[in-house]
PDB file of N, CA and C in Angstrom:
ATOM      1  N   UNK A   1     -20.447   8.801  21.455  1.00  0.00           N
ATOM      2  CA  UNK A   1     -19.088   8.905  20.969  1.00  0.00           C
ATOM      3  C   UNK A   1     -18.947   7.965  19.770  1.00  0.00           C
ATOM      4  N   UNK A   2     -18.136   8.241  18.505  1.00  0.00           N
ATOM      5  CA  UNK A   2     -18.638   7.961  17.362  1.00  0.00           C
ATOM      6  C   UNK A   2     -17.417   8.195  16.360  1.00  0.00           C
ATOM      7  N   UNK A   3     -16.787   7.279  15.602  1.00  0.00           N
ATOM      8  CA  UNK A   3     -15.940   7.633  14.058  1.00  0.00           C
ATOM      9  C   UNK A   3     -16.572   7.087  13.301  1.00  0.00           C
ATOM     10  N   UNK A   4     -16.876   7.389  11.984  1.00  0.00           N
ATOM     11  CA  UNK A   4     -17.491   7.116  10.825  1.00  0.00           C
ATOM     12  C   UNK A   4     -16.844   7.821  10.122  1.00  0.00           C
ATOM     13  N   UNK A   5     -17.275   6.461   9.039  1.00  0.00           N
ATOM     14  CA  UNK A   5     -17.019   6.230   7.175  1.00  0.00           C
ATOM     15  C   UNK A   5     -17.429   6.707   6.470  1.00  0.00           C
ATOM     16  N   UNK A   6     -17.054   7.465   5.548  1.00  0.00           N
ATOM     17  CA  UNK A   6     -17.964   7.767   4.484  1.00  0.00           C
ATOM     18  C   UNK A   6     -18.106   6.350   3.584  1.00  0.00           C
ATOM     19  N   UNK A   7     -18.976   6.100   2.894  1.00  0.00           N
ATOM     20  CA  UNK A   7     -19.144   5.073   2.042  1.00  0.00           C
ATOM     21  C   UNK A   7     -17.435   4.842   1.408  1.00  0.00           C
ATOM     22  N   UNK A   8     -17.687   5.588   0.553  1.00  0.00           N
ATOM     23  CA  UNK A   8     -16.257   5.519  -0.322  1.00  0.00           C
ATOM     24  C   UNK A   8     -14.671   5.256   0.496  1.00  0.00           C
ATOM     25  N   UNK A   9     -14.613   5.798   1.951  1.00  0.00           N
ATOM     26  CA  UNK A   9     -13.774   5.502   2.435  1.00  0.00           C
ATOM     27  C   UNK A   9     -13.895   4.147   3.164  1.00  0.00           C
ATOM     28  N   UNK A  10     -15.204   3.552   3.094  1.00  0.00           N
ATOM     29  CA  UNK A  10     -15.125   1.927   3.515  1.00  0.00           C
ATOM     30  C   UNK A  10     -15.265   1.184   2.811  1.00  0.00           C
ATOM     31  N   UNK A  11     -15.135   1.452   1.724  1.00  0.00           N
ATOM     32  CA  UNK A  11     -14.790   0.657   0.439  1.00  0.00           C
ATOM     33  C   UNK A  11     -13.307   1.000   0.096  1.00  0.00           C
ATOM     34  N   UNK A  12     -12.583   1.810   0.400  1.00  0.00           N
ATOM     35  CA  UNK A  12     -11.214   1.734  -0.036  1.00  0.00           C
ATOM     36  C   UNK A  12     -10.184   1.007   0.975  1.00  0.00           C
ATOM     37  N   UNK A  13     -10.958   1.088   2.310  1.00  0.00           N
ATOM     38  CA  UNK A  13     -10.441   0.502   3.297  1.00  0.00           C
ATOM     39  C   UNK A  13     -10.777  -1.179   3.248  1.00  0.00           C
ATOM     40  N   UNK A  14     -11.935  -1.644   2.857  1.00  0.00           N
ATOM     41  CA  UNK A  14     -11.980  -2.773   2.435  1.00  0.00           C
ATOM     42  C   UNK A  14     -11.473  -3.447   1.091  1.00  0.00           C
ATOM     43  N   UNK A  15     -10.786  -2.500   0.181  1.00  0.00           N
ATOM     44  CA  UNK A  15     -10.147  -3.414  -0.617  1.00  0.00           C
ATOM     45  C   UNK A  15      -8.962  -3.367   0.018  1.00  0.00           C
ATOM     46  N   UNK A  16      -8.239  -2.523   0.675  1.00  0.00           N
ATOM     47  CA  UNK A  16      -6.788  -2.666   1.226  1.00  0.00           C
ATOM     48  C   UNK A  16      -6.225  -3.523   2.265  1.00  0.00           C
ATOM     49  N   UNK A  17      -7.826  -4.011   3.353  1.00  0.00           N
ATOM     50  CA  UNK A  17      -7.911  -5.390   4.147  1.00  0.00           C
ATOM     51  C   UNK A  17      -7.653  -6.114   3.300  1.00  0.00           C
ATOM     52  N   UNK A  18      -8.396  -6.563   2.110  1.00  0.00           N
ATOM     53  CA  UNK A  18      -8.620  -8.077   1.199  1.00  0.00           C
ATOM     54  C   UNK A  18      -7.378  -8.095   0.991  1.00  0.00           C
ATOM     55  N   UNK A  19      -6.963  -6.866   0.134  1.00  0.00           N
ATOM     56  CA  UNK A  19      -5.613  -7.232  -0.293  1.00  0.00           C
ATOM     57  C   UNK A  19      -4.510  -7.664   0.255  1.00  0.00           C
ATOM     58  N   UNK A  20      -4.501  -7.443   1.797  1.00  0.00           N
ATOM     59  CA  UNK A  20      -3.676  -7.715   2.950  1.00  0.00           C
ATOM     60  C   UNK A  20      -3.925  -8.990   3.389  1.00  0.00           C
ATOM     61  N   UNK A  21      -4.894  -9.457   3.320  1.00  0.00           N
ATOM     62  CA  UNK A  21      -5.426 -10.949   3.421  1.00  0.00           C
ATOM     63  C   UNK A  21      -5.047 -11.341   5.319  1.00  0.00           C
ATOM     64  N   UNK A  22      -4.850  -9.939   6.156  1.00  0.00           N
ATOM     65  CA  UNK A  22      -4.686  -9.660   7.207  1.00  0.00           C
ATOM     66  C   UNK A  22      -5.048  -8.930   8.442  1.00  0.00           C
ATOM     67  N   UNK A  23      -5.590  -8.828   9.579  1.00  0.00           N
ATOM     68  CA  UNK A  23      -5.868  -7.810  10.253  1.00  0.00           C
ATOM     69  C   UNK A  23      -7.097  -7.883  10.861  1.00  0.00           C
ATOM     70  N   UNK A  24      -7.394  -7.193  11.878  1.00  0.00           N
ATOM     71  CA  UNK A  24      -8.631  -6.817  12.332  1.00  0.00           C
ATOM     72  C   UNK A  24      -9.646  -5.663  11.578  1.00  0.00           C
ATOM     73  N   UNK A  25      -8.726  -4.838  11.382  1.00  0.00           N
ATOM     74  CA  UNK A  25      -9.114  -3.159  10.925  1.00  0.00           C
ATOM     75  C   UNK A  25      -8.321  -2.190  10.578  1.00  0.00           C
ATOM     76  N   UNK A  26      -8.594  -0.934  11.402  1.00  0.00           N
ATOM     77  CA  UNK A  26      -8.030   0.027  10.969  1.00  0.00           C
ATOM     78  C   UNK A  26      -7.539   0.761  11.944  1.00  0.00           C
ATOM     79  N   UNK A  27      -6.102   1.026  12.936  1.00  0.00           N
ATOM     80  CA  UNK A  27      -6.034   2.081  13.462  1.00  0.00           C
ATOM     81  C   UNK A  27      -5.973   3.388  13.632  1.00  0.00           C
ATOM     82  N   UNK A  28      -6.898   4.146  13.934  1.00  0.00           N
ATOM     83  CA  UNK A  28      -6.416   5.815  13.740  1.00  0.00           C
ATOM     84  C   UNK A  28      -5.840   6.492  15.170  1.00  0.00           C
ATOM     85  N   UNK A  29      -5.149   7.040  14.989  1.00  0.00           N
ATOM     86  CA  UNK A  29      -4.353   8.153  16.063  1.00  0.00           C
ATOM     87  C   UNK A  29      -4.084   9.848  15.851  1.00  0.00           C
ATOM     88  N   UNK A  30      -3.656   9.935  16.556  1.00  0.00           N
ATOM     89  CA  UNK A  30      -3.048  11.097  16.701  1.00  0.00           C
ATOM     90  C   UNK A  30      -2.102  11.360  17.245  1.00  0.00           C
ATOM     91  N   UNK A  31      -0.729  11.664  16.966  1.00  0.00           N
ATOM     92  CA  UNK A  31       0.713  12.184  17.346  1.00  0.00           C
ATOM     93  C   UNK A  31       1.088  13.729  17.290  1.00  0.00           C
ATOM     94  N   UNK A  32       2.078  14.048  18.424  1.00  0.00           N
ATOM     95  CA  UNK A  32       2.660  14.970  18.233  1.00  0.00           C
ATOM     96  C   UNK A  32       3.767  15.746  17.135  1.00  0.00           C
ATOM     97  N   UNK A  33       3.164  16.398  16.219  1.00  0.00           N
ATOM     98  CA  UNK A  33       4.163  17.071  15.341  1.00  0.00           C
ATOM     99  C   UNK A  33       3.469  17.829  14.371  1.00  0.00           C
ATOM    100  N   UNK A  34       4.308  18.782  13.925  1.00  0.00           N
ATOM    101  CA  UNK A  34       3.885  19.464  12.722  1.00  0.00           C
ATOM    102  C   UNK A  34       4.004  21.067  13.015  1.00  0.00           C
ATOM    103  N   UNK A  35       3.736  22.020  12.277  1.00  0.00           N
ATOM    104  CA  UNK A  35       3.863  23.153  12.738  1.00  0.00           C
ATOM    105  C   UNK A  35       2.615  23.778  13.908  1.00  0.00           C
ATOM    106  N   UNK A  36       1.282  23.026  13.685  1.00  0.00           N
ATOM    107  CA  UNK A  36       0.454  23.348  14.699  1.00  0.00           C
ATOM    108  C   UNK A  36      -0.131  22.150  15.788  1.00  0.00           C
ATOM    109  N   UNK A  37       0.771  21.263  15.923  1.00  0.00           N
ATOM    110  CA  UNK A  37       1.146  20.789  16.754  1.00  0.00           C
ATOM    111  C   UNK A  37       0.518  19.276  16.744  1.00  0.00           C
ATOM    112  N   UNK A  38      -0.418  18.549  16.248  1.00  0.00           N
ATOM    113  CA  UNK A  38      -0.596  17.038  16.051  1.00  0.00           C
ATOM    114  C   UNK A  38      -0.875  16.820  14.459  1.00  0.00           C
ATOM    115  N   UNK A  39      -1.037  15.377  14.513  1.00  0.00           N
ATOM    116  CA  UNK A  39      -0.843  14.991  13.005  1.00  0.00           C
ATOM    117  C   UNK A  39      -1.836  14.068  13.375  1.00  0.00           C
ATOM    118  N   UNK A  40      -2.747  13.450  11.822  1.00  0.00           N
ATOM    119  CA  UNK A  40      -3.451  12.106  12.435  1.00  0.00           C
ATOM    120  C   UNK A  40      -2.425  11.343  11.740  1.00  0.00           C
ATOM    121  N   UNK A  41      -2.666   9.968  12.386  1.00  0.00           N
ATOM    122  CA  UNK A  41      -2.008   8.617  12.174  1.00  0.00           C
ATOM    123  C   UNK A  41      -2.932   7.688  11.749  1.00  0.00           C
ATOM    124  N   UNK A  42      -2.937   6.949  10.726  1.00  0.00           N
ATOM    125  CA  UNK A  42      -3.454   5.620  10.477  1.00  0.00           C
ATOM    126  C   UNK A  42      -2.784   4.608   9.743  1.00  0.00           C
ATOM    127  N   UNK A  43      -3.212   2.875  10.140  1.00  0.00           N
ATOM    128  CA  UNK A  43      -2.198   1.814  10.038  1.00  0.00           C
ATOM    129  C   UNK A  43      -3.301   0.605   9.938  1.00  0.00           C
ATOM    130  N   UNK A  44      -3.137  -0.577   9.551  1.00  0.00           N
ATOM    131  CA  UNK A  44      -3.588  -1.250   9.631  1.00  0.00           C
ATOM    132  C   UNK A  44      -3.382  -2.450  11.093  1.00  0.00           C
ATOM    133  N   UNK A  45      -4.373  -2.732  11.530  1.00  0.00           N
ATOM    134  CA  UNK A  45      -4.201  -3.132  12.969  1.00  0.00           C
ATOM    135  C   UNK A  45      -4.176  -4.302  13.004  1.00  0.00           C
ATOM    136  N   UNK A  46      -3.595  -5.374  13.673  1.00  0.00           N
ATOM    137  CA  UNK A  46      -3.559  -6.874  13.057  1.00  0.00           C
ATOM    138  C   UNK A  46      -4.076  -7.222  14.879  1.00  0.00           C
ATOM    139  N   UNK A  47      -4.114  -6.560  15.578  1.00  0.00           N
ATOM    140  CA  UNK A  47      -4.972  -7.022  17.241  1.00  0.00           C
ATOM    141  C   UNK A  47      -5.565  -6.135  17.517  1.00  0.00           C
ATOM    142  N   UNK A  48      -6.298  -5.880  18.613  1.00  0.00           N
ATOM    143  CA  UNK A  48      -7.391  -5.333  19.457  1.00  0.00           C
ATOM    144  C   UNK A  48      -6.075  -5.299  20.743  1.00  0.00           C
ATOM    145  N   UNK A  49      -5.299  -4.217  21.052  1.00  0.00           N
ATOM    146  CA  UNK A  49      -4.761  -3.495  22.128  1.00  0.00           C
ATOM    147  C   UNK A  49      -5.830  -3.477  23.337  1.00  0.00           C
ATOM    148  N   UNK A  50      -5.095  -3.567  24.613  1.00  0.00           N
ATOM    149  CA  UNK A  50      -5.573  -3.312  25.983  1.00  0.00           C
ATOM    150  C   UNK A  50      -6.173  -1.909  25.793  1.00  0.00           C
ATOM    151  N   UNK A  51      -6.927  -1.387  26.244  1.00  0.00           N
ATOM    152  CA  UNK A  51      -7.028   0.223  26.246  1.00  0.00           C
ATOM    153  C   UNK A  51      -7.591   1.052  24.735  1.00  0.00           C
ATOM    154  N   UNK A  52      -7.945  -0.033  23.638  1.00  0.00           N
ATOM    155  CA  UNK A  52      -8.468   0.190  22.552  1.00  0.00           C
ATOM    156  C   UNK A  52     -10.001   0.356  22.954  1.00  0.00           C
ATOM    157  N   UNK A  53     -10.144   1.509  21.808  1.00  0.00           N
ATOM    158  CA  UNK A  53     -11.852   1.701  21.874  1.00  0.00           C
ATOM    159  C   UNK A  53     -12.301   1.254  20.660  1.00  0.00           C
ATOM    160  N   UNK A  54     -13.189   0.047  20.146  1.00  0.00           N
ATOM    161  CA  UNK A  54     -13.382  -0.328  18.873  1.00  0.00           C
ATOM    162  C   UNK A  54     -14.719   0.049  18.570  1.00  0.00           C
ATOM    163  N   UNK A  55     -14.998   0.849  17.266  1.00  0.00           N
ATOM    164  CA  UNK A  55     -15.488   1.566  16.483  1.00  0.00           C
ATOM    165  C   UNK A  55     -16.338   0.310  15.623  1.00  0.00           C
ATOM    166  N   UNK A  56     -17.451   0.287  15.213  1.00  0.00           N
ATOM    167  CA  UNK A  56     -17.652  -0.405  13.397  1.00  0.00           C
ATOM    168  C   UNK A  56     -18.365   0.456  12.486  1.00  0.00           C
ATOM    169  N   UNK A  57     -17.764   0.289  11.819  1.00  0.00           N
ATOM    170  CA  UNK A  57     -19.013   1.566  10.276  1.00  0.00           C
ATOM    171  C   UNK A  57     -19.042   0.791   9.357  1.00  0.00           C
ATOM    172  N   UNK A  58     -20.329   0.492   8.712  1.00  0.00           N
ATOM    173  CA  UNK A  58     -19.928  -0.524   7.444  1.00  0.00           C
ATOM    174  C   UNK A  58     -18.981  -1.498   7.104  1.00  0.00           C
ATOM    175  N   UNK A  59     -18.970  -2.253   8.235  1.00  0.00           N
ATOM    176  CA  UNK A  59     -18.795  -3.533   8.559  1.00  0.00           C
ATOM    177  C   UNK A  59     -17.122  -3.595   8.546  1.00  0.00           C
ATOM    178  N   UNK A  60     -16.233  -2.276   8.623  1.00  0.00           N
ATOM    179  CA  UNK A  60     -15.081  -1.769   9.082  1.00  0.00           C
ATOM    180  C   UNK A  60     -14.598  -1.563  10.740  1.00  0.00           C
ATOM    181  N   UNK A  61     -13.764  -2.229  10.922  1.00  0.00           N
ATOM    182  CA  UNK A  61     -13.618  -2.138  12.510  1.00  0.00           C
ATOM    183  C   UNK A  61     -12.248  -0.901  12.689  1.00  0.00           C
ATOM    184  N   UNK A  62     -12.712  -0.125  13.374  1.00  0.00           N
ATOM    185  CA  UNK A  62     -11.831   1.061  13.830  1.00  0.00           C
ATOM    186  C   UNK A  62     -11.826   1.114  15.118  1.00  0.00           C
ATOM    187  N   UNK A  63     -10.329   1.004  15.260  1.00  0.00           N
ATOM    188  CA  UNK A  63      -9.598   1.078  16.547  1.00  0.00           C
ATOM    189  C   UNK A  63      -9.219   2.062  17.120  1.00  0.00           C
ATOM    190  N   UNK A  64      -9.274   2.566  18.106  1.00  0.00           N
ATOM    191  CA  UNK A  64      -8.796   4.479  18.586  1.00  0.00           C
ATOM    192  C   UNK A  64      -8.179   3.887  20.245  1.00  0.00           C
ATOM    193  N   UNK A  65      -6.863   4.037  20.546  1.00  0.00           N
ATOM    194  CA  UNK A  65      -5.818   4.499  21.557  1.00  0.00           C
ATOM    195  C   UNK A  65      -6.334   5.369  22.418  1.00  0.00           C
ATOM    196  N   UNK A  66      -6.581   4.723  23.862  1.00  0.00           N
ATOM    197  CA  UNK A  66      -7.351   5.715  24.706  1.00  0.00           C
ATOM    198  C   UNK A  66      -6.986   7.145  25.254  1.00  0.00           C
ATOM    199  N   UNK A  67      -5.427   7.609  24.395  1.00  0.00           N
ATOM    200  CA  UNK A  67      -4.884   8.504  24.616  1.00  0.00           C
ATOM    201  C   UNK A  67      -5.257   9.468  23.497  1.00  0.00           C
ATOM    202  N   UNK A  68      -5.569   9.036  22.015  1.00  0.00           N
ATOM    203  CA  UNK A  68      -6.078   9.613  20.897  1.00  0.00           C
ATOM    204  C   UNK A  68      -7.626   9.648  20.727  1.00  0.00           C
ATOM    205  N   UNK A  69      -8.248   8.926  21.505  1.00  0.00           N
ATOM    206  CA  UNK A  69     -10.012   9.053  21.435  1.00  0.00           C
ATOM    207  C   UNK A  69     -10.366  10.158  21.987  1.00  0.00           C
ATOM    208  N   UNK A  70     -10.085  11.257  22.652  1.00  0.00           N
ATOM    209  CA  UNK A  70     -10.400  12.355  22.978  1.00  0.00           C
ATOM    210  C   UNK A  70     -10.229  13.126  21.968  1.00  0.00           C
ATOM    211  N   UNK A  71      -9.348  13.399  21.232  1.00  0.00           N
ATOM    212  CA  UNK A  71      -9.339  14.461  19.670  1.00  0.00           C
ATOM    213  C   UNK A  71      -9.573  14.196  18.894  1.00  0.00           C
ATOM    214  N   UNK A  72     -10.132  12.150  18.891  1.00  0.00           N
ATOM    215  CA  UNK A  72     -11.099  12.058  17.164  1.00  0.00           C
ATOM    216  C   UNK A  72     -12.437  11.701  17.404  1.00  0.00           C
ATOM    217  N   UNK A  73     -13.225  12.088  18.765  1.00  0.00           N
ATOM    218  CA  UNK A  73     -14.848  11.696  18.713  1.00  0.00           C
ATOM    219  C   UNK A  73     -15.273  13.018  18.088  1.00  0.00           C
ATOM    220  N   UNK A  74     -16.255  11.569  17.301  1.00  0.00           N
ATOM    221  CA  UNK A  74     -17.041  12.569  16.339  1.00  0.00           C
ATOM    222  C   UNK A  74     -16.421  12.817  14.863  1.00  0.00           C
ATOM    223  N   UNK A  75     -15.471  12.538  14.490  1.00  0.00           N
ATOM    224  CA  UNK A  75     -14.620  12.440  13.136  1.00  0.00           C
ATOM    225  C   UNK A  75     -15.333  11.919  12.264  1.00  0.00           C
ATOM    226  N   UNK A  76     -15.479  12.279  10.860  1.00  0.00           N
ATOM    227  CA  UNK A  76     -15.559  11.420   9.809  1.00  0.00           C
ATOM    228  C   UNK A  76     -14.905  11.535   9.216  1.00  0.00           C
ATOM    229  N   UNK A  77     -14.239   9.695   8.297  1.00  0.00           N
ATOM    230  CA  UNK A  77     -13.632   9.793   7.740  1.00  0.00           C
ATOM    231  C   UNK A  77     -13.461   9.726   6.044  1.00  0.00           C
ATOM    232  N   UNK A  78     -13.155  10.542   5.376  1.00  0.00           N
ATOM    233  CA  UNK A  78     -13.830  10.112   3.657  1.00  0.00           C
ATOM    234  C   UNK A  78     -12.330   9.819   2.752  1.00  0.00           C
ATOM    235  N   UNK A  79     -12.333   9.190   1.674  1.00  0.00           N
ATOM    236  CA  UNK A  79     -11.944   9.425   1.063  1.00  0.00           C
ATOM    237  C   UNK A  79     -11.954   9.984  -0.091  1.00  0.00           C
ATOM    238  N   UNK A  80     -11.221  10.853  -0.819  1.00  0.00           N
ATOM    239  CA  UNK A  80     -11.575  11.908  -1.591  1.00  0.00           C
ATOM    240  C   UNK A  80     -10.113  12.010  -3.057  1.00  0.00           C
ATOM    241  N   UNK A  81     -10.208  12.427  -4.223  1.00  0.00           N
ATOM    242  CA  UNK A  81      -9.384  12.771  -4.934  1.00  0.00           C
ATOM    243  C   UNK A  81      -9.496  14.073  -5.478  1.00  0.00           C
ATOM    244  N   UNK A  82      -8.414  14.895  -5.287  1.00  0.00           N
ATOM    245  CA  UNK A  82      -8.256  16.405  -5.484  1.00  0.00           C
ATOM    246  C   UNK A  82      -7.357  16.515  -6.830  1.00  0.00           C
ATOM    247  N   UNK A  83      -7.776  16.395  -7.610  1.00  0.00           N
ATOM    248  CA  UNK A  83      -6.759  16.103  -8.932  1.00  0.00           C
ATOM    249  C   UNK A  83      -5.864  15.490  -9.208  1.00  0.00           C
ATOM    250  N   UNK A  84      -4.607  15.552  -9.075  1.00  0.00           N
ATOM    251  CA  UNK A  84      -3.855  14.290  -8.855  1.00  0.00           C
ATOM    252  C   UNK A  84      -3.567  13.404  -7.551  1.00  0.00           C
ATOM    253  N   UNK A  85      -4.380  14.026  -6.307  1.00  0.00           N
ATOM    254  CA  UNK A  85      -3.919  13.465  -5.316  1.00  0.00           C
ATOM    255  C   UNK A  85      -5.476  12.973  -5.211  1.00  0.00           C
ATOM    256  N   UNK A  86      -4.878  11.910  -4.180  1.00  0.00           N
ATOM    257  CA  UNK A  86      -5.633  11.160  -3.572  1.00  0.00           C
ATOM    258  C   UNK A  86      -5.768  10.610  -2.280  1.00  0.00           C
ATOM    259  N   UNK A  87      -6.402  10.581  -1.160  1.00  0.00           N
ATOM    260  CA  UNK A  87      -6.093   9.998   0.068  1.00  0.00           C
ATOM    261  C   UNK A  87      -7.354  10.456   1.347  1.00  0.00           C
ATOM    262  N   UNK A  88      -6.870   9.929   2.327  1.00  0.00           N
ATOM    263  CA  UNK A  88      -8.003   9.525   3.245  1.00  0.00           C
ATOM    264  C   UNK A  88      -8.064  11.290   3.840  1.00  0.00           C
ATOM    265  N   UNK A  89      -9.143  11.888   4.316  1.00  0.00           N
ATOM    266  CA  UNK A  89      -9.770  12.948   4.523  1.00  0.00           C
ATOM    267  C   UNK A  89     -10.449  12.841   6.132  1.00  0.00           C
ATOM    268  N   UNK A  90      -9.772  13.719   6.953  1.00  0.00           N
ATOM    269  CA  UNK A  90     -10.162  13.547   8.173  1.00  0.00           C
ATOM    270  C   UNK A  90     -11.358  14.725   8.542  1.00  0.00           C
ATOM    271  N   UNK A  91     -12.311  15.008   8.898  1.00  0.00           N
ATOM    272  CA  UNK A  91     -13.238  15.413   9.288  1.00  0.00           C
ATOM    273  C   UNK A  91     -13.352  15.832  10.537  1.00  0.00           C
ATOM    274  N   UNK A  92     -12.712  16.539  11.185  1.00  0.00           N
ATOM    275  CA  UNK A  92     -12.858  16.137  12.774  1.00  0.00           C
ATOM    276  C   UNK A  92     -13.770  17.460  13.515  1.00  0.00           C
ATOM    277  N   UNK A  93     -14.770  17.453  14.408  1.00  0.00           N
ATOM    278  CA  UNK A  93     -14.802  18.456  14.546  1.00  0.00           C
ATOM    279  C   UNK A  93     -14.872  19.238  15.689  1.00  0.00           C
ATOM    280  N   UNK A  94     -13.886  18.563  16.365  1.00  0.00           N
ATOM    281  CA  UNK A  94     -12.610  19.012  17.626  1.00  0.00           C
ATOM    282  C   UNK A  94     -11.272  20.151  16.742  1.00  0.00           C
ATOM    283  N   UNK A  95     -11.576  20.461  15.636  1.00  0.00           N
ATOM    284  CA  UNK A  95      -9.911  21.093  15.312  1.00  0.00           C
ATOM    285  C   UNK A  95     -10.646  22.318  15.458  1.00  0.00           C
ATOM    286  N   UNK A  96      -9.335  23.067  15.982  1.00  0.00           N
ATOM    287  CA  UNK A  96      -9.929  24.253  15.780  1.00  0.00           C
ATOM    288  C   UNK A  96      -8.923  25.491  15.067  1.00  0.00           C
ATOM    289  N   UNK A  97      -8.042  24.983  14.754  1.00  0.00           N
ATOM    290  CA  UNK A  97      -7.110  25.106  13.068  1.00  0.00           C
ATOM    291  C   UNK A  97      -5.984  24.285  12.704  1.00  0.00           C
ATOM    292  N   UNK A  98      -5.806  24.427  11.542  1.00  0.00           N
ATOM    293  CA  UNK A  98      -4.566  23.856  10.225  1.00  0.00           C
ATOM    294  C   UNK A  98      -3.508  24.496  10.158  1.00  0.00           C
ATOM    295  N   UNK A  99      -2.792  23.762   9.776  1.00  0.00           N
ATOM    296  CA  UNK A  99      -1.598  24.298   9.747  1.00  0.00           C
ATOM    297  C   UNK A  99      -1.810  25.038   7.744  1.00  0.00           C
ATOM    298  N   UNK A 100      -1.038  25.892   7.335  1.00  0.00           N
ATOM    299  CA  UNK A 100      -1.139  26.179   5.601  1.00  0.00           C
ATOM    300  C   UNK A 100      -1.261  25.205   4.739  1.00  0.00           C
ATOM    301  N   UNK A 101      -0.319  24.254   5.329  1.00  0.00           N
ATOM    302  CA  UNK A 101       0.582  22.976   4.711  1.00  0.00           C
ATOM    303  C   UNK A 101      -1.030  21.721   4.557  1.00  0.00           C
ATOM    304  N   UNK A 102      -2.048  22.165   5.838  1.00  0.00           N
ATOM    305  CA  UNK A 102      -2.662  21.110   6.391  1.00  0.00           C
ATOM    306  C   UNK A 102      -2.373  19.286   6.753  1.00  0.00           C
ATOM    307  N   UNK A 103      -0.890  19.593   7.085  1.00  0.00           N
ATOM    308  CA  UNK A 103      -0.412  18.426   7.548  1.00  0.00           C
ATOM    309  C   UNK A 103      -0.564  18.216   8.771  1.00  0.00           C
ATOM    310  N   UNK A 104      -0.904  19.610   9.636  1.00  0.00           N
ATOM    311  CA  UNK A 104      -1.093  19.026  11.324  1.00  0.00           C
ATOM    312  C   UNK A 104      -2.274  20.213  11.632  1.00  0.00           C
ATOM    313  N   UNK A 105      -2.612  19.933  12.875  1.00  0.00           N
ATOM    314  CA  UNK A 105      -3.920  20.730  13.194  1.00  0.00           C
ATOM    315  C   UNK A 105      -3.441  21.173  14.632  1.00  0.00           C
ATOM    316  N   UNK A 106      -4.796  21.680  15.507  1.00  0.00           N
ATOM    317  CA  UNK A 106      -4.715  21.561  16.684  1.00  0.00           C
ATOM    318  C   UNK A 106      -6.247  21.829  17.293  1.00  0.00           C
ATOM    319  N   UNK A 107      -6.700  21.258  18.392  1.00  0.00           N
ATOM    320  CA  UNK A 107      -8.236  20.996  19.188  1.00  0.00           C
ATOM    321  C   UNK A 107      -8.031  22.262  20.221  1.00  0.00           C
TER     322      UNK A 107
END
């Protein structure tokens, strides 16, 4: 059982620690919403939670909610820029579709 970095996304995640000059890592989740029914979540984590499963990839510590580690083993995560946008890229390969919008999925 396993989340991983792409290079580039643990380098963007490590300048956004430095810059925070705060934290353990990185939390990722998953919540209810959207038109196909979850969304991922990520935050910067300033503790290690009871019931946390901690992750490391390139010297990045990722945290997963023992209620959300079932729909992100096996995820990678990249970051990527699509012309003017830019942002973190979930990989998962528990989905088993998107919403049009690709703001929510479902396993």
């Amino acid at each position: 059982m396993t989340i991983t970095l792409s290079d580039t996304a643990a380098d963007r995640m490590r300048s956004f620690l430095a810059k925070r000059e705060k934290g353990v890592g990185v939390r990722l989740g998953v919540k209810t919403t959207g038109c196909s029914g979850m969304a991922y979540t990520m935050e910067f984590a300033d503790e290690v939670d009871a019931g946390d499963t901690v992750f490391e990839d390139k010297g990045i510590k990722i945290l997963v909610g023992a209620k959300s580690l079932v729909y992100l083993e096996g995820t990678e995560l990249d970051y990527v820029r699509e012309g003017l946008n830019e942002g973190f890229k979930f990989s998962n390969p528990n989905e088993k579709s998107r919403c049009g919008c690709g703001e929510s999925f479902n396993v």
